[in-house]
Structure formats: structure tokens, C-alpha cells
Protein backbone atom coordinates (compact mmCIF):
# COMPACT_ATOMS: atom_id res chain seq x y z
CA UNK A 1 93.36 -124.45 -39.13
CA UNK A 2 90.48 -126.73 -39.53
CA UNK A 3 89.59 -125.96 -35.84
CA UNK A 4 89.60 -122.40 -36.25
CA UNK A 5 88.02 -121.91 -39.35
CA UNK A 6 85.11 -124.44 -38.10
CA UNK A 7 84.48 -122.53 -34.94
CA UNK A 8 84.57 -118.60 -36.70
CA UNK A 9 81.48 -118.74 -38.11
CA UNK A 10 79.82 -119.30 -35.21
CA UNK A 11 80.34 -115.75 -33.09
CA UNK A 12 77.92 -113.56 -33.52
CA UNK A 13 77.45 -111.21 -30.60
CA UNK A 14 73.75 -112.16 -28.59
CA UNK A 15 70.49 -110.42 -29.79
CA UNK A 16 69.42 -107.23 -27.84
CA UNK A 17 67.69 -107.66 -25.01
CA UNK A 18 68.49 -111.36 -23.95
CA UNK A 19 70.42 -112.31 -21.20
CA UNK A 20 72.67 -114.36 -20.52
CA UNK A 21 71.18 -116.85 -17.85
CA UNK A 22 68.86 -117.40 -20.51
CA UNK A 23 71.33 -118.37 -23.40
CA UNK A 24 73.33 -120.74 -20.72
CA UNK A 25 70.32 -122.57 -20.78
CA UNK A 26 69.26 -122.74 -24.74
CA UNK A 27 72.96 -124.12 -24.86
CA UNK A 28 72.75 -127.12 -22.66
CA UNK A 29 69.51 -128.14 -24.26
CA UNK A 30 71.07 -127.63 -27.86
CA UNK A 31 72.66 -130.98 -28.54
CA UNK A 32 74.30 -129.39 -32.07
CA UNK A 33 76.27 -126.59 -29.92
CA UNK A 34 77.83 -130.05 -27.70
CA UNK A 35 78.26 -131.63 -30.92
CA UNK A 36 80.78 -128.24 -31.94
CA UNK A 37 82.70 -128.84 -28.56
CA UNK A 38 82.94 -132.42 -29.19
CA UNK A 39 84.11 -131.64 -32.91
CA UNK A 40 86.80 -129.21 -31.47
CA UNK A 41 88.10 -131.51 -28.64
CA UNK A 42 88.02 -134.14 -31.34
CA UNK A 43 89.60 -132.19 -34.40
CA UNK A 44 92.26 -130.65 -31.77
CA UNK A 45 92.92 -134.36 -30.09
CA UNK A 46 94.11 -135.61 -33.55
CA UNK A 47 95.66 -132.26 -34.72
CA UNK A 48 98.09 -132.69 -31.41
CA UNK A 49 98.60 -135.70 -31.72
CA UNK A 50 99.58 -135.67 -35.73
CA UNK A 51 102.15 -132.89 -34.69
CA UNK A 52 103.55 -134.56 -31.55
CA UNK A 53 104.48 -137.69 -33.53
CA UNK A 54 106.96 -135.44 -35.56
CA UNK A 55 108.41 -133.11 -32.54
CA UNK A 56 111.78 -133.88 -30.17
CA UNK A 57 112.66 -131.86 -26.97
CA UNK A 58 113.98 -129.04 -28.64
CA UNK A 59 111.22 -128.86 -31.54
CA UNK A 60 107.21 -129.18 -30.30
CA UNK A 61 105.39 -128.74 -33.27
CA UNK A 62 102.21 -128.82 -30.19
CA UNK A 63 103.24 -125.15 -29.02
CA UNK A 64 102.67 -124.11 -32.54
CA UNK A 65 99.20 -125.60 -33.02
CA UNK A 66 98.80 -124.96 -29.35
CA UNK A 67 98.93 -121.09 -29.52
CA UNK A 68 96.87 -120.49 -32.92
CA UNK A 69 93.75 -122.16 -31.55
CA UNK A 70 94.55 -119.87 -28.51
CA UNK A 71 94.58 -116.75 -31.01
CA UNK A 72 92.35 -118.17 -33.68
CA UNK A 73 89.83 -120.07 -31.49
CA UNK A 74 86.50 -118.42 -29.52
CA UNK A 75 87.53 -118.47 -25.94
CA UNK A 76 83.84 -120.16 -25.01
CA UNK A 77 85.27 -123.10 -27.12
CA UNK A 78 88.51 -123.58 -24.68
CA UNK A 79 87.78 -126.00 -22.45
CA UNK A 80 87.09 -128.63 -25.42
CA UNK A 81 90.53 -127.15 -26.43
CA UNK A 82 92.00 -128.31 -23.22
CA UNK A 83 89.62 -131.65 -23.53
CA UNK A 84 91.09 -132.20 -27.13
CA UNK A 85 94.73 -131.96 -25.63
CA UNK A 86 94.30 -134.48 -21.97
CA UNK A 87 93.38 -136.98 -23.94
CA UNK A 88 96.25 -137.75 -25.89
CA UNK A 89 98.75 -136.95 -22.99
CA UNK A 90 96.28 -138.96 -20.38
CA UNK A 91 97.12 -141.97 -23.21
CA UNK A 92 100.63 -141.74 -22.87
CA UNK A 93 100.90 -140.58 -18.92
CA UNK A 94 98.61 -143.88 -18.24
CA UNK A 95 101.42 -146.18 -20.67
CA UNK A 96 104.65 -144.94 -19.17
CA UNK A 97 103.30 -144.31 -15.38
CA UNK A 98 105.34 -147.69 -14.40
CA UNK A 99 108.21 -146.55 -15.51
CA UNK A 100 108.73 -143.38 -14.36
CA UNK A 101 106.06 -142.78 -11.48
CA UNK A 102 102.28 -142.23 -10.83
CA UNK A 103 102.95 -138.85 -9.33
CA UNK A 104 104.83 -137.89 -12.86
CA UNK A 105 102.04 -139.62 -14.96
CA UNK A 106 99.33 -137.53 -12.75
CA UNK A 107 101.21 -133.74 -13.09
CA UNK A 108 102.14 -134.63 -17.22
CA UNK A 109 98.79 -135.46 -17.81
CA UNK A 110 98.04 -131.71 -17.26
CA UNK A 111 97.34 -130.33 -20.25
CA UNK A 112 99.71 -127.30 -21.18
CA UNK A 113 97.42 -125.49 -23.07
CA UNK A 114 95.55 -124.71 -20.06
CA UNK A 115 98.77 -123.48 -18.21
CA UNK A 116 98.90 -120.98 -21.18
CA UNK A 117 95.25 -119.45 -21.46
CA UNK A 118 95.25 -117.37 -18.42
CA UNK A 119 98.87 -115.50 -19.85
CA UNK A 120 97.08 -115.35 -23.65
CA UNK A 121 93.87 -113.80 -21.41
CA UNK A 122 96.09 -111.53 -19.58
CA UNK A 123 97.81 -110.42 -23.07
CA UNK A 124 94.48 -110.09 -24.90
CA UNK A 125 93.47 -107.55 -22.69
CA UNK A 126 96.24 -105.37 -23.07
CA UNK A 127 96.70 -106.27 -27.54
CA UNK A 128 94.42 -106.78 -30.02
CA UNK A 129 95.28 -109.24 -32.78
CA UNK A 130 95.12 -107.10 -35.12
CA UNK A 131 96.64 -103.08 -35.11
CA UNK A 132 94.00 -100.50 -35.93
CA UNK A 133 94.96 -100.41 -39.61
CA UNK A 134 94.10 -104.26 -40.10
CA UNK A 135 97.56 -105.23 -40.19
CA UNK A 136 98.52 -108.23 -37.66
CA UNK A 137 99.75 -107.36 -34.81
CA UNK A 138 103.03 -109.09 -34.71
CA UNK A 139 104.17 -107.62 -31.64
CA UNK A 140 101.42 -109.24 -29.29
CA UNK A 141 102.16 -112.86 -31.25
CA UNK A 142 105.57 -112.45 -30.29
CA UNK A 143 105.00 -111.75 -26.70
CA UNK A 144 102.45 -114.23 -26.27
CA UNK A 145 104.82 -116.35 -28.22
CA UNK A 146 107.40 -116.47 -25.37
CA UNK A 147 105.16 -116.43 -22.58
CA UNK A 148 103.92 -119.83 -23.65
CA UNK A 149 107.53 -121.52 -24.33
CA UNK A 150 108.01 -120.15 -20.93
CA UNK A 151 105.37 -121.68 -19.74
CA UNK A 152 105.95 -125.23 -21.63
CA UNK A 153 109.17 -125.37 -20.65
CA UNK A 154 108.98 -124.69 -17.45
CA UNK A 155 106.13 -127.62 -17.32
CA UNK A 156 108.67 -129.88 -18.93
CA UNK A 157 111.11 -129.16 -16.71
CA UNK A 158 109.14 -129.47 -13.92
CA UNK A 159 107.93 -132.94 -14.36
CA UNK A 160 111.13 -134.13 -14.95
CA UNK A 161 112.47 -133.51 -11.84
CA UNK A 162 109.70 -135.62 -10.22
CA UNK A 163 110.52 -138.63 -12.67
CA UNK A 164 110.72 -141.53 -10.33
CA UNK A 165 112.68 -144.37 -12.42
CA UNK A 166 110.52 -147.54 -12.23
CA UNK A 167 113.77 -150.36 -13.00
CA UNK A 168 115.47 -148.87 -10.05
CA UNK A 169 117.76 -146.80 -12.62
CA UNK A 170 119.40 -143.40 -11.27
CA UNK A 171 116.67 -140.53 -11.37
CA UNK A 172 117.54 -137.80 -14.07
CA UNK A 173 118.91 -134.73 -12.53
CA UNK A 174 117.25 -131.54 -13.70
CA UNK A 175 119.68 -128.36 -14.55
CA UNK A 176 119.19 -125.45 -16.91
CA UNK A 177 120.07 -126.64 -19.50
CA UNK A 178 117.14 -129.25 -19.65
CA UNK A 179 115.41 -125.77 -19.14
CA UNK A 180 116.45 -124.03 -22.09
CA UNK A 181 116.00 -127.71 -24.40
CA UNK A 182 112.73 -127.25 -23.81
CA UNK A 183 111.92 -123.81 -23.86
CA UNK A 184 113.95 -123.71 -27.19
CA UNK A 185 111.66 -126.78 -28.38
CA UNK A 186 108.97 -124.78 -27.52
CA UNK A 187 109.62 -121.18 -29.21
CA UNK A 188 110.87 -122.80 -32.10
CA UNK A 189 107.75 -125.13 -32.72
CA UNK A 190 105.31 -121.96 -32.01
CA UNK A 191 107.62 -120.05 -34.80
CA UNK A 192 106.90 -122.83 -37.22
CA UNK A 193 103.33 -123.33 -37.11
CA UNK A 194 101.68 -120.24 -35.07
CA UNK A 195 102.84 -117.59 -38.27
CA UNK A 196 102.08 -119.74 -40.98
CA UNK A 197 98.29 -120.80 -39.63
CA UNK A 198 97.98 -116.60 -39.43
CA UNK A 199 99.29 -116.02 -42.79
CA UNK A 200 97.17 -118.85 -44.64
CA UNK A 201 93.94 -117.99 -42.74
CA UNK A 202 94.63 -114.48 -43.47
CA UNK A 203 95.21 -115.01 -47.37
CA UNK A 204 92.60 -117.88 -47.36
CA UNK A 205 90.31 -114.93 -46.34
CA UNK A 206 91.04 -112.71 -49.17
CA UNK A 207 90.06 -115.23 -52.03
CA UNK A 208 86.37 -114.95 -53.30
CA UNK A 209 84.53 -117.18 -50.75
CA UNK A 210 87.24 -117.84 -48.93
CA UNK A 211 88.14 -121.18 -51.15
CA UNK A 212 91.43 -121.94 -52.03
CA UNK A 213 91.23 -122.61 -56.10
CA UNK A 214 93.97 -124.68 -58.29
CA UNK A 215 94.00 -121.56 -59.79
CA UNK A 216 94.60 -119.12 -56.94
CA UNK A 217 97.91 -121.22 -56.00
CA UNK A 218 99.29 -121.44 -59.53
CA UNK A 219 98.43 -117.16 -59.40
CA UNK A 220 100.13 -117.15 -56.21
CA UNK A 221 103.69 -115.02 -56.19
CA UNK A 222 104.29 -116.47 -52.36
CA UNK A 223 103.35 -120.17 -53.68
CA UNK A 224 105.41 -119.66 -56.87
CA UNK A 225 108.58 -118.56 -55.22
CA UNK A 226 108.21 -120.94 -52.44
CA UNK A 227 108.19 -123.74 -55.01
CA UNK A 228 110.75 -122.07 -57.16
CA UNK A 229 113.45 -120.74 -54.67
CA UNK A 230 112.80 -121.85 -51.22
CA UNK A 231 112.09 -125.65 -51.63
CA UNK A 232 114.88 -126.61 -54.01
CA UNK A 233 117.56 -124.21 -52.21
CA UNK A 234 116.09 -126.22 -48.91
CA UNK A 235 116.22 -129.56 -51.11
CA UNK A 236 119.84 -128.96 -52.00
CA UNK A 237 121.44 -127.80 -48.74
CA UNK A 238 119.37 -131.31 -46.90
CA UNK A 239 121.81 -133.22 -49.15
CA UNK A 240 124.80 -130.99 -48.76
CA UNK A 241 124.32 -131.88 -45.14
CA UNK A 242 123.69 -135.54 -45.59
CA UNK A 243 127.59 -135.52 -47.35
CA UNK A 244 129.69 -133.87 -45.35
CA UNK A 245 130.85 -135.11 -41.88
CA UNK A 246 128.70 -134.89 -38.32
CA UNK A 247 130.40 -132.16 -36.26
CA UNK A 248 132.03 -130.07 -38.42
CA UNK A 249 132.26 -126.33 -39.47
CA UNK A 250 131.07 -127.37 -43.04
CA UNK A 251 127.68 -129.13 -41.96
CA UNK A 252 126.97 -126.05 -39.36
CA UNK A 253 127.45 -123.54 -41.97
CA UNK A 254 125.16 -125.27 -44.46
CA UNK A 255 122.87 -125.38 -41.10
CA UNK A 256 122.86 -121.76 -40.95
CA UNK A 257 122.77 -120.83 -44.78
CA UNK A 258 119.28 -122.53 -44.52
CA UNK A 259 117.65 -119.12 -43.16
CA UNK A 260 118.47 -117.08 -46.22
CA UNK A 261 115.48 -118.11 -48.35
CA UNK A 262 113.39 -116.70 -44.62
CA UNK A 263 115.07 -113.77 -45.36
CA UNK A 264 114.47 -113.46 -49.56
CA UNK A 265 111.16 -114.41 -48.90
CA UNK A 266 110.34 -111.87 -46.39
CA UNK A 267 111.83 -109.08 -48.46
CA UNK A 268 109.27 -110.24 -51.33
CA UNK A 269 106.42 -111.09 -49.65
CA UNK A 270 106.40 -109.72 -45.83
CA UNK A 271 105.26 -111.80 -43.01
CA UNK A 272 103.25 -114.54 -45.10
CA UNK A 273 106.81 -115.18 -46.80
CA UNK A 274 108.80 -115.00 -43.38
CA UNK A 275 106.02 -117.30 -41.89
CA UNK A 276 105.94 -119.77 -44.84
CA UNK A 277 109.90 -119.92 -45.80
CA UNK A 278 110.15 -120.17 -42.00
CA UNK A 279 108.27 -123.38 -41.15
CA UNK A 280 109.76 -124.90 -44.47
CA UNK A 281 113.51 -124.16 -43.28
CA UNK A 282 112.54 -124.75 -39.97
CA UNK A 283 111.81 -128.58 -41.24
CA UNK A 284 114.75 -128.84 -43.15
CA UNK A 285 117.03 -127.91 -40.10
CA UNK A 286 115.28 -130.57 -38.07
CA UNK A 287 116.13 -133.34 -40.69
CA UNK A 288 119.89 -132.90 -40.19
CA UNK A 289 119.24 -133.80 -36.66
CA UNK A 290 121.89 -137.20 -35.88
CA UNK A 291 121.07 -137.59 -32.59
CA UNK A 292 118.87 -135.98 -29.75
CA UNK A 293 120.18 -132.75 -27.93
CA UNK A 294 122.93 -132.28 -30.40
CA UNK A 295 124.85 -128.99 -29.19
CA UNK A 296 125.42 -128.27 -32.81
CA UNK A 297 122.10 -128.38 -33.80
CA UNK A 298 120.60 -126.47 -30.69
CA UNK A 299 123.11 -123.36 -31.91
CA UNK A 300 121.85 -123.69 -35.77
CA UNK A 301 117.98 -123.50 -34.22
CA UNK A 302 118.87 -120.72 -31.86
CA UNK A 303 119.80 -119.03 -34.87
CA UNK A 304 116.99 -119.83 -37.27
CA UNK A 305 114.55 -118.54 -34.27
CA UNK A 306 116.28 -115.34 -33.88
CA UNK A 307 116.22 -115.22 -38.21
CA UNK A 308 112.31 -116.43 -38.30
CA UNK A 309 111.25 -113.61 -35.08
CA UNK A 310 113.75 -110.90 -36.20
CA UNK A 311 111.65 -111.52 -39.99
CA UNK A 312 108.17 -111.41 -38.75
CA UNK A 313 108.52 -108.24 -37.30
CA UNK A 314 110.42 -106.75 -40.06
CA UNK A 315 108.05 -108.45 -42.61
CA UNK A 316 105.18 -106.50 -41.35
CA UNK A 317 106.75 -103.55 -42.50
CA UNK A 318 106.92 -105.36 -45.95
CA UNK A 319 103.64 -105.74 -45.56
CA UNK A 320 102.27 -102.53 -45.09
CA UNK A 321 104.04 -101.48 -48.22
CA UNK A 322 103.04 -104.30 -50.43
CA UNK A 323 99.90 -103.60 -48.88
CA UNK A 324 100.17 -99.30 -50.49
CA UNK A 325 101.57 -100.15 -53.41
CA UNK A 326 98.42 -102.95 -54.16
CA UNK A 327 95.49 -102.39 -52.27
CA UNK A 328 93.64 -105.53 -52.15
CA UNK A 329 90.31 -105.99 -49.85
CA UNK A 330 90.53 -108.25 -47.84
CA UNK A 331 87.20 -109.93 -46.71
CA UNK A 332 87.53 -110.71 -43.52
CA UNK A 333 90.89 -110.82 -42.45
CA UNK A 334 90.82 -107.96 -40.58
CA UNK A 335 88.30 -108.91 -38.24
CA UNK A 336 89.28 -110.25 -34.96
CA UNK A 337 87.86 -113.84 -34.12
CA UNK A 338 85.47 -113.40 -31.21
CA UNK A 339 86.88 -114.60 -27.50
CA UNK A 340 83.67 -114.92 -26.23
């Protein structure tokens, strides 16, 4: 969020009567408008790389950050976007290119976030982010959503199949199921960050000045039963799952009981409570992981994504009827970031 939030204020449409030629050139001698793209490729650079230190195959925390600075973020401030992500993945192509190849450490030093603008273009043209009511438009996050996994999977499938093992070691041999790892990793870790940096922004927004207060969170009904229901029923099925035995029916089913409180809190609170209860849950599944690519674990996140999307959508209905039933302005939150 800090990237977005930094960046909002500063897209105001040009003055009458200038051109752009003209602008193009006030820009390049400005040295405070390359000091915002160096912030940005900065703030995003460490923002990546904080969430990649906590993500595994089959849950990229990156997608998520990835596509709400896509959503969130001017488009004129993209390439430091795409800046902000080569760096850390030039760092770590450049460590492991002995071991598995300089054509592999060339190709996954690409960043992935510029594999995904042009689809995010393509869908912006065709959806707003927001409906013509002011509500979010969860249908167009949802499609651009999977169009990025796709995307980021297919990447990371794609580069391993030209891993070239440096110690002489068999290469790894690609199939589809390496395919749908990934692309899983990827929807999953979108699901868990994109909604949430929406709803915050969006309820960040509505509080006088946009500040968050000690007192607007204790006032909060989403914060209250988030810290009331959702984190101690999460707390308490984590340690179910730490006592009963890898493998078995009971530690899947305490797996899957961790999407209820997505589903009590979108019932109460719409898509802010699907987003929030859904990152939370999402975390809680990923801490019963014993060991990568565990089939049993793949099924339990297959089923918290299809909990967390089918919730979204349905929580914007919530929503809208929270929404009629308390009317509250919002300042700001329903107006679309500029792409320029």
C-alpha cells in the first residue's frame, strides 16, 4: 500500500492548453518527479522482496503485491514498477546462474510484472475498477486475477524447463503438474494480498483525512470480529493441526474448516471481511505446510481459493446492502486511481 497511496496524490489531469511534448520535457528536468520513480522502484524492490522471503511454489505472496500496484498504481509510474521488481530477481538469477545455467539466470531475471501489464492494459480497457455505483468491481479483479497466475505460472514453468543442472545432476523434467504448482501459488498469493490492499485503501479512504486512528480500529466492527472470531478460531485449529498426525483425514478436515470464519466474515462485513478473514486463513493454511508440494495441502488451498473467490463476489452483494442500510460517504474511494 505504501506505493500506491504515495503515488495517488500525484494525478491530476494536465492544465488546458499544454501539450504534451512540452510536459515530457518539464519532467526530465524535474529531479523531484525522478526522485518519485526512484521511491517507487525502491519502496516496490523491498515490498517484493519482504513478501518473497515468506512464499513457496504453490503460495507467491509477489502476485498479490504484484497485481495491486498494477490496479492501484498510475500506469506512467510502471516501468519503476518493473525496475523495483529486476532488481531483486537480477540478485538471485546472478547467485544461482552456476548452478542451474546462464540462459535460465538471463530469462528468470525477467521481471513478471511486466509479462502481466499488457493483459491488466488490455482488461482496463474493457472494466473499470470501480462499477458505476462506486462499488468495486470485483468481477474485473477476478479476471485480471487469473490472467496474471496464468501468466506467472506459465513463466515459472517455462524457465524450468531450460534449468541446466550445473553438478552434472539429471535436469528436472517439466509436466503439468509443475504447471498447476505454480499457477495455484500464484492465484492463491494474488487472493491473499490483492483484496485486502483494496479493502484497507478503500476503508483507509473513508476515515476523516484518510488516517487510520487508535480509535477508528477499536470502533471498527471488521477489526473487532477479526480479533474476536477469526484469529482465535484460526489460533485454535493451527494447534489442532500441529496434534494430530501428517496425512490423515483428521488434519485435512481441520485444513478445510479453516475457511468458515471467510465465510462468517463475509456474511457480516462483505468483501472487506472476505478479503481480510481470507489472507488471515490463507496464512494459517500455509503454516500446516510439512513439506513442499504436499498433495494434501495443494487440495486444502484449492479449496480455500475457490472459498476466498466464490466470497468476494458474493461479498459485494453484502456490500451493497450494508452499504443501503448505512450510507456512509466515502471520500475518495470511489474514484479510480489515474493510469496515466
Amino acid at each position: 500500500m505504501p506505493i500506491a497511496e504515495s503515488v495517488a496524490t500525484d494525478c491530476s489531469d494536465r492544465p488546458p492548453g499544454r501539450q504534451k511534448g512540452s510536459n515530457v520535457r518539464a519532467l526530465n528536468k524535474d529531479p523531484l518527479v525522478w526522485g518519485r520513480y526512484v521511491a517507487v522502484a525502491g519502496a516496490y524492490a523491498a515490498c517484493y522482496e519482504l513478501t518473497r522471503n515468506f512464499s513457496f511454489s504453490h503460495w507467491m505472496l509477489p502476485a498479490g503485491l504484484r497485481l495491486a500496484c498494477l490496479l492501484l498504481v498510475p500506469r506512467r509510474f510502471w516501468p519503476a514498477l518493473a525496475v523495483g521488481e529486476a532488481l531483486p530477481v537480477a540478485e538471485m538469477a546472478a547467485l544461482h546462474a552456476h548452478a542451474f545455467g546462464v540462459l535460465w539466470a538471463c530469462l528468470v531475471s525477467i521481471p513478471t510484472i511486466g509479462l502481466c501489464m499488457p493483459a491488466v492494459i488490455w482488461i482496463r480497457r474493457h472494466a473499470d475498477l470501480r462499477r458505476a455505483d462506486g462499488q468495486i468491481n470485483m468481477n474485473m479483479i477476478m479476471v485480471a486475477t487469473l490472467a496474471c497466475a496464468l501468466i506467472g505460472g506459465g513463466a515459472s514453468t517455462f524457465t524450468l524447463s531450460i534449468v541446466q543442472m550445473g553438478d552434472g545432476s539429471p535436469n528436472p523434467v517439466v509436466e503439468l503438474q509443475d504447471f498447476l504448482i505454480y499457477f495455484l501459488g500464484q492465484y492463491l498469493g494474488a487472493l491473499t494480498l490483492t483484496p485486502t490492499i483494496m479493502a484497507m485503501r478503500e476503508r483507509m479512504a473513508a476515515l476523516p483525512g484518510g488516517i487510520v486512528t487508535w480509535h477508528a480500529v477499536r470502533s471498527s466492527p471488521l477489526a473487532r470480529d477479526t480479533l474476536l472470531i477469526v484469529v482465535p478460531s484460526l489460533a485454535i485449529l493451527i494447534f489442532l493441526a500441529s496434534q494430530v498426525v501428517e496425512g490423515t483425514a483428521a488434519l485435512q478436515s481441520v485444513r478445510m474448516a479453516m475457511a468458515v470464519p471467510v465465510i462468517l466474515l463475509t456474511w457480516r462485513h462483505g468483501w472487506h471481511g472476505s478479503a481480510v478473514a481470507g489472507m488471515l486463513a490463507s496464512i494459517a493454511l500455509a503454516s500446516t505446510s510439512s513439506f513442499l508440494t504436499e498433495p494434501l495441502m495443494i487440495q486444502a488451498q484449492v479449496v480455500l481459493s475457490l472459498v476466498i473467490f466464490t466470497s468476494l463476489l458474493f461479498g459485494v452483494r453484502v456490500a451493497r446492502r450494508i452499504a443501503a442500510n448505512h450510507p456512509v460517504v466515502l471520500k475518495g474511494a470511489c474514484r479510480e486511481p489515474s493510469q496515466r
